[in-house]
C-alpha atoms as a PDB file:
ATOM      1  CA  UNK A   1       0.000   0.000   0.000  1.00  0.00           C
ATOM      2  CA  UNK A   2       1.683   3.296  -1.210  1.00  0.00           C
ATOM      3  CA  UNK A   3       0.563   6.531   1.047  1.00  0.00           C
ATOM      4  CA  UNK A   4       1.344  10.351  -0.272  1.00  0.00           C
ATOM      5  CA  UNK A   5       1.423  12.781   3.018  1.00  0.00           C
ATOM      6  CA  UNK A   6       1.160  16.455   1.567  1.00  0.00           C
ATOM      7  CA  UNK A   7       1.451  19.362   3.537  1.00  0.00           C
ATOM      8  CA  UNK A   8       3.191  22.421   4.065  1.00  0.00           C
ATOM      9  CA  UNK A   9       6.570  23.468   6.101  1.00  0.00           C
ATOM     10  CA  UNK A  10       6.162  22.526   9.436  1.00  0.00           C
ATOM     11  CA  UNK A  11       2.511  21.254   9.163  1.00  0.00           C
ATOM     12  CA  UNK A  12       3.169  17.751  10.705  1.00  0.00           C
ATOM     13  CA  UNK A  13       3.693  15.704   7.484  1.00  0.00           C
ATOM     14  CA  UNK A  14       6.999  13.966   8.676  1.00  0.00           C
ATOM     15  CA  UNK A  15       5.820  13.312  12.342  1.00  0.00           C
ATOM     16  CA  UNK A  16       2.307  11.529  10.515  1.00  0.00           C
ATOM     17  CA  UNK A  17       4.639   9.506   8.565  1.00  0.00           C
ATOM     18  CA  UNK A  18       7.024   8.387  10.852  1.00  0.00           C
ATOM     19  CA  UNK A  19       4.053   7.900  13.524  1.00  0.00           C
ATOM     20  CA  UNK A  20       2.341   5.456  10.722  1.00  0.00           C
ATOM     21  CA  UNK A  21       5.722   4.049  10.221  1.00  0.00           C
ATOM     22  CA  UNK A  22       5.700   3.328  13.946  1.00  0.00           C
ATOM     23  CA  UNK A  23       2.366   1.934  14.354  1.00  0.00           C
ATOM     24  CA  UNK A  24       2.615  -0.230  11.274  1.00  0.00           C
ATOM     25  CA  UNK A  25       4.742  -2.715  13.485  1.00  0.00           C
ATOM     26  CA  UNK A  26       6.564  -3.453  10.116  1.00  0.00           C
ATOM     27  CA  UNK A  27      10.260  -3.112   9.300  1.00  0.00           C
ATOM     28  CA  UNK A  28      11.220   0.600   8.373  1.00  0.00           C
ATOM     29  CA  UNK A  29      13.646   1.744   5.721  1.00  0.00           C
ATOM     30  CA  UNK A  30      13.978   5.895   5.917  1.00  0.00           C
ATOM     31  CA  UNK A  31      15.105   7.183   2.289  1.00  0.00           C
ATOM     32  CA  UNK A  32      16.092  10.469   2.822  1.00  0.00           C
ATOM     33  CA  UNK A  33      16.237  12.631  -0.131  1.00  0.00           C
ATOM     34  CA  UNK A  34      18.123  15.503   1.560  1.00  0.00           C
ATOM     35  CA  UNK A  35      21.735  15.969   0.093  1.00  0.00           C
ATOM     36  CA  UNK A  36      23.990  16.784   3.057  1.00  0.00           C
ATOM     37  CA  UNK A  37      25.965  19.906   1.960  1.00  0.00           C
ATOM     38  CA  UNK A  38      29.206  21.097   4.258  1.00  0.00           C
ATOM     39  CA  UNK A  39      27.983  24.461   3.210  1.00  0.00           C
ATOM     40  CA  UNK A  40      24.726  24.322   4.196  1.00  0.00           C
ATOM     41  CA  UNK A  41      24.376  24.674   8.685  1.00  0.00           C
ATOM     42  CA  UNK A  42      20.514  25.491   7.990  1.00  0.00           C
ATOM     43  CA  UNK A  43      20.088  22.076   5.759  1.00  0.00           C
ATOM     44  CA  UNK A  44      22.722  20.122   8.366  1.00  0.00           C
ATOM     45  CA  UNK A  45      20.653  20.943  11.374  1.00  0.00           C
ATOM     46  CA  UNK A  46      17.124  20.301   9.450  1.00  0.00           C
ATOM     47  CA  UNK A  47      18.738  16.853   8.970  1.00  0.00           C
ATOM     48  CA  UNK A  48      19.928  16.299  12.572  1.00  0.00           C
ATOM     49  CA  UNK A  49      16.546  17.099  13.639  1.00  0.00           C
ATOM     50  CA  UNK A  50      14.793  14.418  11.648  1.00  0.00           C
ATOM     51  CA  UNK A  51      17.790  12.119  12.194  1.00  0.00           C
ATOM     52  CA  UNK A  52      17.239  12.542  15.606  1.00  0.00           C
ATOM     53  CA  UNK A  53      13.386  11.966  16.627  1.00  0.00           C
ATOM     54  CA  UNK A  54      13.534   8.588  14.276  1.00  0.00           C
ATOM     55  CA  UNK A  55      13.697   5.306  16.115  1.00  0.00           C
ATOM     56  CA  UNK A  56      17.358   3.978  16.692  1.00  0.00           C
ATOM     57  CA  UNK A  57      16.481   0.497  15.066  1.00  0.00           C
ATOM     58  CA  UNK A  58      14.985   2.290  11.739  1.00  0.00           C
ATOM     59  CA  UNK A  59      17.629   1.989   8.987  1.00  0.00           C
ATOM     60  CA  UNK A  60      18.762   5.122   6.716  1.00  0.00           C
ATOM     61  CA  UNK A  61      19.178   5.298   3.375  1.00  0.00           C
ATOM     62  CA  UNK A  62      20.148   8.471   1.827  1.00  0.00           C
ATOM     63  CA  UNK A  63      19.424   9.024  -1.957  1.00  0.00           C
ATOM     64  CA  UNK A  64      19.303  12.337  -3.200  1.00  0.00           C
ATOM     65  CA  UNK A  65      18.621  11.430  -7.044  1.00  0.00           C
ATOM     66  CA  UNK A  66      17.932   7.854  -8.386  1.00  0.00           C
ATOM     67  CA  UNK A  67      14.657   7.475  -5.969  1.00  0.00           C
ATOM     68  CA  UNK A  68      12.711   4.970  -8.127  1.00  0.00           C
ATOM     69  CA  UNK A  69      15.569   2.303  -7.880  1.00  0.00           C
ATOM     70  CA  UNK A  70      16.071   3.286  -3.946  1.00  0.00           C
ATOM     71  CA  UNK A  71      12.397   2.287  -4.036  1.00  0.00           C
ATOM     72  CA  UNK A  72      12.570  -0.879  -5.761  1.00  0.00           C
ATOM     73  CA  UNK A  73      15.777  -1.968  -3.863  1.00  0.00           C
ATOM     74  CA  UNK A  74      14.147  -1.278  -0.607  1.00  0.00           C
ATOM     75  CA  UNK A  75      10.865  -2.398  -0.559  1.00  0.00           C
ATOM     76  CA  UNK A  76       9.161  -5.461  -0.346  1.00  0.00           C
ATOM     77  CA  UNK A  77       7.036  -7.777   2.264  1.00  0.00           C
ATOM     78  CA  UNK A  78       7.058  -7.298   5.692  1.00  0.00           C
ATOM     79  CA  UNK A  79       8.975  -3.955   5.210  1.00  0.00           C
ATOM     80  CA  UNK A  80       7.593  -0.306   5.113  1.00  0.00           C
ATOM     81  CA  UNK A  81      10.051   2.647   3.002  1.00  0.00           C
ATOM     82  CA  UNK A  82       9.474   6.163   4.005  1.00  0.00           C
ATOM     83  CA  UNK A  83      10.556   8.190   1.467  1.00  0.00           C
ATOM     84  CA  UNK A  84      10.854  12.052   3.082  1.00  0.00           C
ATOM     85  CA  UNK A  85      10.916  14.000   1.073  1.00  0.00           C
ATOM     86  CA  UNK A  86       9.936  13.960  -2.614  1.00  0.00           C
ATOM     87  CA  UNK A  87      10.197  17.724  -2.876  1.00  0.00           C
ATOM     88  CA  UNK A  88      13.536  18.218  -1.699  1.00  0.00           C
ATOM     89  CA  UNK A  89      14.269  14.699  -4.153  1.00  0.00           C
ATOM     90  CA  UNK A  90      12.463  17.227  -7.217  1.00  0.00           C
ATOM     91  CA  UNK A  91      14.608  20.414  -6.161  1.00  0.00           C
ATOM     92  CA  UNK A  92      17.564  17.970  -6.407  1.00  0.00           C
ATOM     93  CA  UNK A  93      16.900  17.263  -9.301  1.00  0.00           C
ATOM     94  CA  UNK A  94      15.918  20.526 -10.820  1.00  0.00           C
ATOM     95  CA  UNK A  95      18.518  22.477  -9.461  1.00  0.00           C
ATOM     96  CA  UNK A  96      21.838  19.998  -9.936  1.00  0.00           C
ATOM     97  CA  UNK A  97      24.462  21.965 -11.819  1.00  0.00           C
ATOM     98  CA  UNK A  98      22.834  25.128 -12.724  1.00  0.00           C
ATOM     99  CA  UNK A  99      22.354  28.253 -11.465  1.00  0.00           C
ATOM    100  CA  UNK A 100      19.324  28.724  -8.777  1.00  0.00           C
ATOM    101  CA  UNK A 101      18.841  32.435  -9.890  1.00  0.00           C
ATOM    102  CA  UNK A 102      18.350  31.309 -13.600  1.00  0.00           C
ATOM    103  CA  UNK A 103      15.699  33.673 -15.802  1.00  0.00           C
ATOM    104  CA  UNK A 104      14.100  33.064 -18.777  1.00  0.00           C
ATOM    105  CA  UNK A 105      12.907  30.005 -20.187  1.00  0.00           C
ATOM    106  CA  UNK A 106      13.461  27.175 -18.134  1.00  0.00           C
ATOM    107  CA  UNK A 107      14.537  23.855 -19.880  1.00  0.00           C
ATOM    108  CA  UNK A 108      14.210  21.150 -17.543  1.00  0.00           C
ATOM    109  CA  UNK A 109      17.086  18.629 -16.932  1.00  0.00           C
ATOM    110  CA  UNK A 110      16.374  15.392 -18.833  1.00  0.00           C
ATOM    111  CA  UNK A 111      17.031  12.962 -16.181  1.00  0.00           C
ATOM    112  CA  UNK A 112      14.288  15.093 -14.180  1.00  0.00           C
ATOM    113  CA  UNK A 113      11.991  12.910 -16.521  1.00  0.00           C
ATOM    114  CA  UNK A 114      13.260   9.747 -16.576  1.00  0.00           C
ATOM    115  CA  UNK A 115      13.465   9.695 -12.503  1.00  0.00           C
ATOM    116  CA  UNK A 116      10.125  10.761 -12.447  1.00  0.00           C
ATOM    117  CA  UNK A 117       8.736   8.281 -14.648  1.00  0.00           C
ATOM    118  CA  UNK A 118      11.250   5.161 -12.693  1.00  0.00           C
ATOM    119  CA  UNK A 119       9.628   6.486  -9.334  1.00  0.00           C
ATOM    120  CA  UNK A 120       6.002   6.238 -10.427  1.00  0.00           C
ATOM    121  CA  UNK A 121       6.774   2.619 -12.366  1.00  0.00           C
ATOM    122  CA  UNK A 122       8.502   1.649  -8.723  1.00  0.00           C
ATOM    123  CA  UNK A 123       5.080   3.028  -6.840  1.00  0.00           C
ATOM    124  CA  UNK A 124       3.170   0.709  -9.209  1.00  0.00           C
ATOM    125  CA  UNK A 125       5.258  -2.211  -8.751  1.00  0.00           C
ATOM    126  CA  UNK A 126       6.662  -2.737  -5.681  1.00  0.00           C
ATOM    127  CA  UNK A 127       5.605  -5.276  -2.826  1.00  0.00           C
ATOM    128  CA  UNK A 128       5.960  -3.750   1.085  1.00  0.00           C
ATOM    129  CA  UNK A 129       4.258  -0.479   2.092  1.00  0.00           C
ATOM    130  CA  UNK A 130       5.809   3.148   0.820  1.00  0.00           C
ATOM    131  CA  UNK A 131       4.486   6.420   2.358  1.00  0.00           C
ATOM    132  CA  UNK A 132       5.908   9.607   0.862  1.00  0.00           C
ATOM    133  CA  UNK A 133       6.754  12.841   2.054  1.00  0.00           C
ATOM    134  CA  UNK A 134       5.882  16.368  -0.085  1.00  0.00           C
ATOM    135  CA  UNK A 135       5.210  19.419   0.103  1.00  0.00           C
ATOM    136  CA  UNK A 136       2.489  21.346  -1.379  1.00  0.00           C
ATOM    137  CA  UNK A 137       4.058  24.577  -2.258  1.00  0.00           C
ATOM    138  CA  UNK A 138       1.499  25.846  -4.988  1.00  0.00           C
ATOM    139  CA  UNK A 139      -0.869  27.427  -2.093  1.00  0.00           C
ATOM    140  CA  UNK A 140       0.910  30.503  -1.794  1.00  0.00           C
ATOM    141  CA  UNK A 141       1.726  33.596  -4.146  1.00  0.00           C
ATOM    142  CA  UNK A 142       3.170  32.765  -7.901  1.00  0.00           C
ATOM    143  CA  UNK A 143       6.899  33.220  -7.566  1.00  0.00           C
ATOM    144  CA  UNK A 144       8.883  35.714  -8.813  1.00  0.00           C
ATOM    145  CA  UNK A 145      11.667  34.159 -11.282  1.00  0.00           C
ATOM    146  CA  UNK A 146      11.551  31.341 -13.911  1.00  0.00           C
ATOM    147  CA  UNK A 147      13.220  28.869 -12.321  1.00  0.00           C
ATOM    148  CA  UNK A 148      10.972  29.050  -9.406  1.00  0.00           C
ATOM    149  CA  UNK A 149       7.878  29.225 -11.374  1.00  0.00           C
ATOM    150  CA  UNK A 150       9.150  25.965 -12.801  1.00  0.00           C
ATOM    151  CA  UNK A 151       9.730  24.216  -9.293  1.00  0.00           C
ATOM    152  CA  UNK A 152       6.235  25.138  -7.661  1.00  0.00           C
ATOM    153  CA  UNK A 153       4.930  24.065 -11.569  1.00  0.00           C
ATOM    154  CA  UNK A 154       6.903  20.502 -11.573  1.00  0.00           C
ATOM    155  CA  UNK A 155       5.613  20.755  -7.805  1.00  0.00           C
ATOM    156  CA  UNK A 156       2.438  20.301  -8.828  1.00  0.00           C
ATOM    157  CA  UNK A 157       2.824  17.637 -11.309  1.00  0.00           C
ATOM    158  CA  UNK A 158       4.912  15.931  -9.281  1.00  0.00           C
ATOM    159  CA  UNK A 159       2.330  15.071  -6.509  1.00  0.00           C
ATOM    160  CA  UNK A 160      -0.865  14.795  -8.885  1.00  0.00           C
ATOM    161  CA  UNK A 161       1.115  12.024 -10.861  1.00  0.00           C
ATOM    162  CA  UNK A 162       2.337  10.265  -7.410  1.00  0.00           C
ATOM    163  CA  UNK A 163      -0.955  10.952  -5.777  1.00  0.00           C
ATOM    164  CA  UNK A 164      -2.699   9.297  -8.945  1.00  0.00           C
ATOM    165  CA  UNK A 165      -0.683   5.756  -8.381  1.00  0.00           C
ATOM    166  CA  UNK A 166      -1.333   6.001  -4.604  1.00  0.00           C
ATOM    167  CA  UNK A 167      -3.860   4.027  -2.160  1.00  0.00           C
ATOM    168  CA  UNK A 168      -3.968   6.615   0.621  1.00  0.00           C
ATOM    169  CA  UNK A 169      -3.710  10.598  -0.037  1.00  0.00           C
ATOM    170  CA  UNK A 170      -3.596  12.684   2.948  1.00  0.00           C
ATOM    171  CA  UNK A 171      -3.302  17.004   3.218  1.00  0.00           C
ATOM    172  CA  UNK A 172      -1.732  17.959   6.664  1.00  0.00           C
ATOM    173  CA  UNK A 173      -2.301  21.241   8.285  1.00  0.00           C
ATOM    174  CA  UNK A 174      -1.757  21.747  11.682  1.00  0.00           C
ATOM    175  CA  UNK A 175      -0.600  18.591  12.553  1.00  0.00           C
ATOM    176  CA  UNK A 176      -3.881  17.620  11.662  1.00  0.00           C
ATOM    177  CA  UNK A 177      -4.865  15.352   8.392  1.00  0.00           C
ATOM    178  CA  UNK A 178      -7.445  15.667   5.614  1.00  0.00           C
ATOM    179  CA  UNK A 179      -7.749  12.607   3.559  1.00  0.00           C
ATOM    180  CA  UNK A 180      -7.822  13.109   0.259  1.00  0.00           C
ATOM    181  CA  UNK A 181      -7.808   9.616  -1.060  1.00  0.00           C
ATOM    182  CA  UNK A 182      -7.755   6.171   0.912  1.00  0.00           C
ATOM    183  CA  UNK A 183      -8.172   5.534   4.431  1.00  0.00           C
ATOM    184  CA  UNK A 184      -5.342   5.585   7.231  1.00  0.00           C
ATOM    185  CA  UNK A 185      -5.107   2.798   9.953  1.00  0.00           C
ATOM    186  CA  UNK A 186      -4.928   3.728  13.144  1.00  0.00           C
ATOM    187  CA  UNK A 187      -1.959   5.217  14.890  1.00  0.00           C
END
């Protein structure tokens, strides 16, 4: 059973997924998506944080790009994969070797396509229970720039297409979630 948790910063989404991860009584694999940068404090103590309120015995797996085969080589029976997050996994993407501040057109990075297209066969495929992290960033203002205009845009795609191959949809606010789709057990 594959479950997309969407919400925004600091709604809740990773503490529902880890707290279904808990409950599930399964096996958890945590693919983080979250490149660690020695340039980056802000992103290192982000990290730490979620590092640190995750259950010693839960295993780590850190994949910033090729997510789909992560997927496939973690999951199966018995086993759930918590995949946080698939927005910071997008910006990855996007953003790998070019210039954040970019204007103009924006012509997206070819592998951005293939990974998203492996990740969704993966979701379809797999055995074992997946529940992915995202944000939903298209709530706010349109952004000012190209580039960003083209991350809130692939945003957007990005979630409708994962939320399409999905059993279980869920919108958190306030620590508090909205199905969408599906049903959650109990936690």
């Amino acid at each position: 059973m594959n479950t997309l948790i969407l919400g925004g910063a600091r709604s809740g989404k990773s503490a529902l997924a880890e707290g279904l991860a808990l409950a599930s009584g399964l096996e958890v694999v945590v693919i983080a998506t979250a490149a660690l940068r020695h340039d980056d404090a802000e992103m290192t103590a982000r990290i730490a944080h979620h590092r640190d309120r995750r259950p010693a015995a839960w295993a780590t797996v850190e994949e910033p790009l090729a997510l789909g085969e992560a997927i496939r080589r973690e999951a199966m029976s018995g086993r759930l994969v918590l995949v946080d997050c698939l927005t910071v996994w997008l910006a990855n993407l996007l953003f790998d070797g070019r210039d954040h501040a970019e204007t103009g057109i924006v012509a997206l990075p070819a592998r951005l396509n293939a990974e998203r297209e492996a990740l969704l066969a993966a979701l379809a495929e797999v055995q074992g229970d997946v529940v992915l992290v995202a944000n939903e960033v298209g709530l706010g203002i349109v952004p000012l720039g190209a580039i960003n205009r083209a991350f809130v845009d692939e945003a957007g795609r990005l979630n409708q297409a994962v939320a399409a191959v999905c059993d279980n949809a869920v919108f958190v606010a306030a620590g508090l979630p909205l199905m969408l789709k599906g049903t959650l057990p109990a936690r």
